[in-house]
Protein backbone atom coordinates (compact mmCIF):
# COMPACT_ATOMS: atom_id res chain seq x y z
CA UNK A 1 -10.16 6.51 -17.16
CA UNK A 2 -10.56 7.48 -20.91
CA UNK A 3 -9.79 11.08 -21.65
CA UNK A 4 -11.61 12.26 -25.07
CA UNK A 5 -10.31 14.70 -27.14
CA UNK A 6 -11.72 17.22 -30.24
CA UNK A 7 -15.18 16.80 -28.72
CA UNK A 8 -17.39 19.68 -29.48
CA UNK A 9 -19.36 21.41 -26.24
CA UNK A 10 -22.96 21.50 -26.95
CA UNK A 11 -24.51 24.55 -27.55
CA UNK A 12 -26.98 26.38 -25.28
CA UNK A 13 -30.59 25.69 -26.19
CA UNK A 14 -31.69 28.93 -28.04
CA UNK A 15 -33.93 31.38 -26.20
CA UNK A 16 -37.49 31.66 -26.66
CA UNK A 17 -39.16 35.14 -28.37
CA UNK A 18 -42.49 35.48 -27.39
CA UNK A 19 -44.24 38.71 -28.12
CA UNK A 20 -45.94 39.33 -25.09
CA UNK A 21 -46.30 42.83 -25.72
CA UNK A 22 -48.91 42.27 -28.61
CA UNK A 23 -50.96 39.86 -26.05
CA UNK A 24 -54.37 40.94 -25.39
CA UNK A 25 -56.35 39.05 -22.50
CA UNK A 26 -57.42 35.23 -23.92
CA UNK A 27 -54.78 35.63 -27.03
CA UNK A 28 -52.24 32.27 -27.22
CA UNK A 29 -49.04 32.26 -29.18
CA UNK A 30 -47.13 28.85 -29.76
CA UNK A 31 -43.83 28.34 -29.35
CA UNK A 32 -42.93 25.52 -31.53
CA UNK A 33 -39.86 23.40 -30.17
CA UNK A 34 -40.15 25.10 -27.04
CA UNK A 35 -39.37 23.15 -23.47
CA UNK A 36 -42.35 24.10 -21.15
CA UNK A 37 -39.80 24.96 -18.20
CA UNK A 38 -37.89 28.48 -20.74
CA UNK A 39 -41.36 29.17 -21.59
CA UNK A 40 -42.58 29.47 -17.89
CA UNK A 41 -39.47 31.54 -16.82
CA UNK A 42 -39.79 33.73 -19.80
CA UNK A 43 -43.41 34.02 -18.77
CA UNK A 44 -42.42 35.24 -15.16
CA UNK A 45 -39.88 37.38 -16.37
CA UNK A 46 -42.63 38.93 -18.93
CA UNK A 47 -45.45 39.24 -15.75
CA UNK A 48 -43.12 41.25 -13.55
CA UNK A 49 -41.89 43.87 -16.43
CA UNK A 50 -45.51 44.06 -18.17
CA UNK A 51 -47.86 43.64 -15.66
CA UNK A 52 -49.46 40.84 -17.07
CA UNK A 53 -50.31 37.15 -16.10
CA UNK A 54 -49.30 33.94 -18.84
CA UNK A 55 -49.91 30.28 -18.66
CA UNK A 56 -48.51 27.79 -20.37
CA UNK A 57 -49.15 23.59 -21.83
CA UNK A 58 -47.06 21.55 -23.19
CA UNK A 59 -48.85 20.58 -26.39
CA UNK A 60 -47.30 18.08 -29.01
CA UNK A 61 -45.55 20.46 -31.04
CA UNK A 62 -44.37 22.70 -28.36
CA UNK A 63 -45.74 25.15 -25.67
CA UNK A 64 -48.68 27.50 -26.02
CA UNK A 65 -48.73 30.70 -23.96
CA UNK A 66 -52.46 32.48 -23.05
CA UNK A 67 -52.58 36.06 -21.37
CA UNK A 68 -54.92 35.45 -18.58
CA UNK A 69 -54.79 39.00 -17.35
């Protein structure tokens, strides 16, 4: 067994801002760097306190979010 020491612990990957507040229906905001999986729990989060629908696609620089309704 090999027992490390001094190593730092990674941080947390930073949390997304999205301002869903300013979405109207068929606006998109990208979230550059974003991993689709924080962006589609920050999405369901967003529908239940707004009242709102958001999808979400990978795309090659990060995630784009739509309101749908």
């Amino acid at each position: 067994m090999n027992i490390e020491k001094n190593i730092e612990i990674p941080k947390r990957s930073e949390s997304v801002h999205i301002p869903y507040e300013d979405f109207e229906v068929g606006d998109s905001y990208l979230a550059i760097g974003a991993k689709l999986q924080v962006v589609c729990n920050a999405n369901y989060r967003a529908s239940k306190r707004l009242g709102m629908q958001f999808i979400a696609r990978k795309e090659p620089e990060g995630v784009r979010v739509w309101r749908v309704s």
